[in-house]
Protein backbone atom coordinates (compact mmCIF):
# COMPACT_ATOMS: atom_id res chain seq x y z
CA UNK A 1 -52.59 131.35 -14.88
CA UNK A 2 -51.27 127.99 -14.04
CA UNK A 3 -48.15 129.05 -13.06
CA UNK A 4 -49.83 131.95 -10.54
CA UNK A 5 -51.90 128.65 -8.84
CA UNK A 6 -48.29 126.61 -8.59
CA UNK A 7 -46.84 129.51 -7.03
CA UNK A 8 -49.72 130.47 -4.59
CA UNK A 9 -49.71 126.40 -3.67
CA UNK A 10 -46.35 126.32 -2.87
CA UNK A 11 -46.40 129.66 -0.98
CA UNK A 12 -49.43 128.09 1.24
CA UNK A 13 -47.94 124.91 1.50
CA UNK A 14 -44.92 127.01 2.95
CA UNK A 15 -46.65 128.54 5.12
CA UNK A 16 -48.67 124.78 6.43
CA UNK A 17 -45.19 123.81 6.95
CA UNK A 18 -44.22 126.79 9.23
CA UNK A 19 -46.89 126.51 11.01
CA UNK A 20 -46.45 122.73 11.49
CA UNK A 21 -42.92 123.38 12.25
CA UNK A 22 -43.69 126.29 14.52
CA UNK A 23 -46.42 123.77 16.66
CA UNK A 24 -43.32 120.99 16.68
CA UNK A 25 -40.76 123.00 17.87
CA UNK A 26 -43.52 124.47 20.64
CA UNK A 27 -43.85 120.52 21.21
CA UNK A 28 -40.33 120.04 21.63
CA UNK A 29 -39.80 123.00 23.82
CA UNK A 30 -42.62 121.44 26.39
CA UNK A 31 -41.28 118.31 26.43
CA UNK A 32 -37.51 119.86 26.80
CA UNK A 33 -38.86 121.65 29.91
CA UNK A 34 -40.82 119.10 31.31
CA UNK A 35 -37.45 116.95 31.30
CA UNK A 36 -35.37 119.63 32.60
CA UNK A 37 -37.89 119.60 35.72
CA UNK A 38 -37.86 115.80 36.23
CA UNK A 39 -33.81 115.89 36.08
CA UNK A 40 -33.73 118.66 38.33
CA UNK A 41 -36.04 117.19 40.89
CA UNK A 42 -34.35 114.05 40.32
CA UNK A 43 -31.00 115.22 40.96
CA UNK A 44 -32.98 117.02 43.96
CA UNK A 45 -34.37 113.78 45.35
CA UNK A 46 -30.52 111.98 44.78
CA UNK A 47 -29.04 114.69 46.57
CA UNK A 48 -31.03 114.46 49.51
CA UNK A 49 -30.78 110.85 49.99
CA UNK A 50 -26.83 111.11 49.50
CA UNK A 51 -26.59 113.67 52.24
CA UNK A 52 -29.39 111.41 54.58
CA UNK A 53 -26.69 108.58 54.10
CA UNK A 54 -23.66 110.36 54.46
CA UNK A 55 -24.76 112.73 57.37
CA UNK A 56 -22.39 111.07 60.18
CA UNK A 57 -19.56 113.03 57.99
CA UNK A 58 -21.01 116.65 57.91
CA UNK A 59 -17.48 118.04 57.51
CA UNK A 60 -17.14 116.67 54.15
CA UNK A 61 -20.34 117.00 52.63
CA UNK A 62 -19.06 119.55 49.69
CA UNK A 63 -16.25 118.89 49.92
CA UNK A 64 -15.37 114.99 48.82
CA UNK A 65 -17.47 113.08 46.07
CA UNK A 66 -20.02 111.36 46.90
CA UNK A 67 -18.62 107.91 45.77
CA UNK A 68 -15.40 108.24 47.09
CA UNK A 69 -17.71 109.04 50.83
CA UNK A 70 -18.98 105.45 49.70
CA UNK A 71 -15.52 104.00 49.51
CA UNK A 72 -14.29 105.33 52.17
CA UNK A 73 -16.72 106.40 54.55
CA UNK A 74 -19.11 102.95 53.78
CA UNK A 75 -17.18 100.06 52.37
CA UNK A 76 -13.61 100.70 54.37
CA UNK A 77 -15.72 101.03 57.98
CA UNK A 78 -17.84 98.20 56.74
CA UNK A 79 -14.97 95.88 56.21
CA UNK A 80 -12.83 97.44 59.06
CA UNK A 81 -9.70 98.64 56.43
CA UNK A 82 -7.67 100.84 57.85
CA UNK A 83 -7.80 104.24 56.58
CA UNK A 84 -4.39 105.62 57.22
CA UNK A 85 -2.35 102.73 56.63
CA UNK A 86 -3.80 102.66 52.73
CA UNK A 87 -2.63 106.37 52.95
CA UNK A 88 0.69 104.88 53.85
CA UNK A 89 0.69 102.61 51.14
CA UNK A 90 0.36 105.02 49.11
CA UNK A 91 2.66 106.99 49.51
CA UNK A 92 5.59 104.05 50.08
CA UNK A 93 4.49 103.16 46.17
CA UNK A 94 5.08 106.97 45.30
CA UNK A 95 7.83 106.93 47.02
CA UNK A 96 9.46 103.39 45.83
CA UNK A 97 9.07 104.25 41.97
CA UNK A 98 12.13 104.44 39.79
CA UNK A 99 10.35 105.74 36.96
CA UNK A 100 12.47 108.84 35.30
CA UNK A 101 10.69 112.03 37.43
CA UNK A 102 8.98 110.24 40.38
CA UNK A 103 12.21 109.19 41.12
CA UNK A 104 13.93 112.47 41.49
CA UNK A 105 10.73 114.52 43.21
CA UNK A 106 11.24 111.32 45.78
CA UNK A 107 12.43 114.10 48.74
CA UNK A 108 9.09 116.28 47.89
CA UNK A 109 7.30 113.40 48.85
CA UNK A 110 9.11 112.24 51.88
CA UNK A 111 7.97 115.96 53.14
CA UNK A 112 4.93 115.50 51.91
CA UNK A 113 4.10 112.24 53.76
CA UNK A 114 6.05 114.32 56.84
CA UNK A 115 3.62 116.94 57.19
CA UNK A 116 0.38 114.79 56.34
CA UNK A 117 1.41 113.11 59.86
CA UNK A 118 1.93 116.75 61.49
CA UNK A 119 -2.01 117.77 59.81
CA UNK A 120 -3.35 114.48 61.53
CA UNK A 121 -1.95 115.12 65.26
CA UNK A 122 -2.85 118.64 64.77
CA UNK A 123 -6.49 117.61 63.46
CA UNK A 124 -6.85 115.34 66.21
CA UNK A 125 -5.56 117.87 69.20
CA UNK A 126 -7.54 121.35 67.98
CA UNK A 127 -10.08 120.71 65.35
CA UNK A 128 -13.74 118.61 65.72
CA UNK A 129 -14.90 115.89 63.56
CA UNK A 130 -16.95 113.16 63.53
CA UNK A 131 -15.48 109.34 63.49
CA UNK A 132 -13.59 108.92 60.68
CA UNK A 133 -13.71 112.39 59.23
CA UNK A 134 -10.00 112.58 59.21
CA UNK A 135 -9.00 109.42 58.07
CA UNK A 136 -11.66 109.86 55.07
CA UNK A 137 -10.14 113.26 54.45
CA UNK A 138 -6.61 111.93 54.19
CA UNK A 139 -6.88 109.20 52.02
CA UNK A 140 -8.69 110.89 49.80
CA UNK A 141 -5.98 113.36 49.50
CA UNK A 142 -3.15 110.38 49.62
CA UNK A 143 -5.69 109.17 46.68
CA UNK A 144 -5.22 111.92 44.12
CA UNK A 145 -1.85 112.56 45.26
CA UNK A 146 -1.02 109.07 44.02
CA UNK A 147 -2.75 109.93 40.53
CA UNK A 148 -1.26 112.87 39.89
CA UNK A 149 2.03 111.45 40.35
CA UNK A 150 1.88 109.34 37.83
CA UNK A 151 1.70 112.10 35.19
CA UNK A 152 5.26 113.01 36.73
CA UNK A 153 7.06 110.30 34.67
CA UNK A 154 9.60 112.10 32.25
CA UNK A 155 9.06 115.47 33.75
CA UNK A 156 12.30 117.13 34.76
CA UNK A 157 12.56 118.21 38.48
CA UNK A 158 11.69 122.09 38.51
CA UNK A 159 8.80 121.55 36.53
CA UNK A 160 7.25 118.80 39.10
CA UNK A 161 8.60 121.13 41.78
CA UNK A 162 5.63 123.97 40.14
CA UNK A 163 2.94 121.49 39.71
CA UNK A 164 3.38 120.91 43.94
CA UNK A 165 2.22 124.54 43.94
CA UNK A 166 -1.32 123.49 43.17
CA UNK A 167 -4.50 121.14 43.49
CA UNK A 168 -3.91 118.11 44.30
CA UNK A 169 -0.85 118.62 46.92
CA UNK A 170 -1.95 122.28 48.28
CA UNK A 171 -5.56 121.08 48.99
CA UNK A 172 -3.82 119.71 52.72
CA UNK A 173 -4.30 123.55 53.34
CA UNK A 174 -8.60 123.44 53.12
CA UNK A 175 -8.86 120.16 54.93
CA UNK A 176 -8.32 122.21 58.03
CA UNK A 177 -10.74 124.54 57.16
CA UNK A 178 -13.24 121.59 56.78
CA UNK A 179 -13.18 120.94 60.62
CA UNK A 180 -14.04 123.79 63.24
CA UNK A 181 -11.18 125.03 65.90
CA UNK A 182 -10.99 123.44 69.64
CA UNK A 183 -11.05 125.75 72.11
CA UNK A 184 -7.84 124.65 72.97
CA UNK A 185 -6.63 125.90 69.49
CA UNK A 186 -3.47 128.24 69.20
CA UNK A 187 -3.66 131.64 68.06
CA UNK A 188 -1.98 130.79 64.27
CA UNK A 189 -3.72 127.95 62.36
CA UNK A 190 -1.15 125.93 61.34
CA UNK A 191 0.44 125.69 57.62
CA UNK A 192 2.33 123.73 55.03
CA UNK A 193 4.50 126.27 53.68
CA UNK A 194 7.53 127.35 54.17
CA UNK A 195 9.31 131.20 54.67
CA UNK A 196 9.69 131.47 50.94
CA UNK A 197 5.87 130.33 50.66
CA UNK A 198 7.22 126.80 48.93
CA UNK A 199 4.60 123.93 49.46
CA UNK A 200 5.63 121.60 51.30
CA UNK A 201 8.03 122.85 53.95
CA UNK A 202 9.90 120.82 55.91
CA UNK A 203 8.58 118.66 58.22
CA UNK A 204 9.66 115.88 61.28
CA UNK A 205 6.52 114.27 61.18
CA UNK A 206 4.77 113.07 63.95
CA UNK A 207 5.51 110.01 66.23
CA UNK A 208 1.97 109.61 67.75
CA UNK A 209 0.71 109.29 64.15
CA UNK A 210 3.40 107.40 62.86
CA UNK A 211 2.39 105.08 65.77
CA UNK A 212 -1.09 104.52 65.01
CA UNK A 213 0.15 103.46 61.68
CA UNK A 214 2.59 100.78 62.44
């Protein structure tokens, strides 16, 4: 008999527990959601004051972080920097380092400094923006350029050759599709290719932009 009353107390204080448990875990799921709505209308509330303060730079809302909009869209107009000489910059590091890899891609990123100048003039002549927009856009791009190049040291030739193929150095291609066509446009959008569809083609540059920066 005393074994059937240790046996039926355990069994009911199983089944307290489960119900305790079961009344926790509801708890736990309330409070879960009720987070879940405060992050989401925080997130909401950040959002919409990022895009209040960056709104003189609709073009690249979506498409550049946030923070870097604050470095280079606040703090560089702020302190007057100039946008495309830090480009520049660099790119002449890129270009200057001896490292094993760099050093032998140097010519991809001669042509790759070439036809940044080419996007600029061609930005400027057929495609709207706001002030700045371009110059943002660029060193941004000049910005994880410069990082990804770094992962370059040791790598043999062909196989830096492949990673130009990709994100970072083929994004040049959807910055023009970030700012609307001119009227004046031509009839081809322009692009950094070449016959063989090899990123980057070849490239003179562009003396007005090369200009503005020296």
């Amino acid at each position: 008999m005393e074994i059937i009353i240790v046996i039926l107390l355990v069994i009911i204080a199983y089944i307290l527990w489960r119900i305790y448990r079961q009344k926790e875990e509801e708890k736990e799921a309330i409070s879960k959601t009720e987070l879940m709505i405060e992050d989401e209308k925080f997130e909401a509330k950040w959002e919409g004051e990022q895009k209040e303060k960056f709104k003189k730079y609709p073009h690249l809302l979506g498409n550049i972080d946030y923070n870097l909009l604050e470095l280079y869209g606040e703090l560089y107009v702020e302190k007057g920097w100039p946008h495309l000489q830090m480009a520049f910059a660099k790119y002449v590091d890129i270009a200057n380092n001896t490292s094993p890899g760099i050093d032998d891609a140097d010519f991809l990123f001669h042509s790759l400094w070439d036809i940044t100048e080419e996007l600029l003039e061609h930005l400027e002549k057929y495609h709207d923006s706001s002030r700045y927009e371009y110059e943002i856009a660029i060193s941004v791009y000049w910005q994880n350029v410069a990082e990804k190049a770094e992962s370059f040291v040791g790598k043999d030739l062909e196989s830096i050759k492949q990673e130009f193929q990709s994100s970072p150095f083929t994004d040049m291609q959807e910055i023009i599709s970030w700012f609307p066509k001119k009227n004046n446009h031509p009839s081809k959008e322009i692009t950094f290719v070449d016959e063989m569809g090899f990123f980057p083609r070849k490239s003179k540059g562009s003396i007005y932009i090369n200009k503005k920066i020296n």
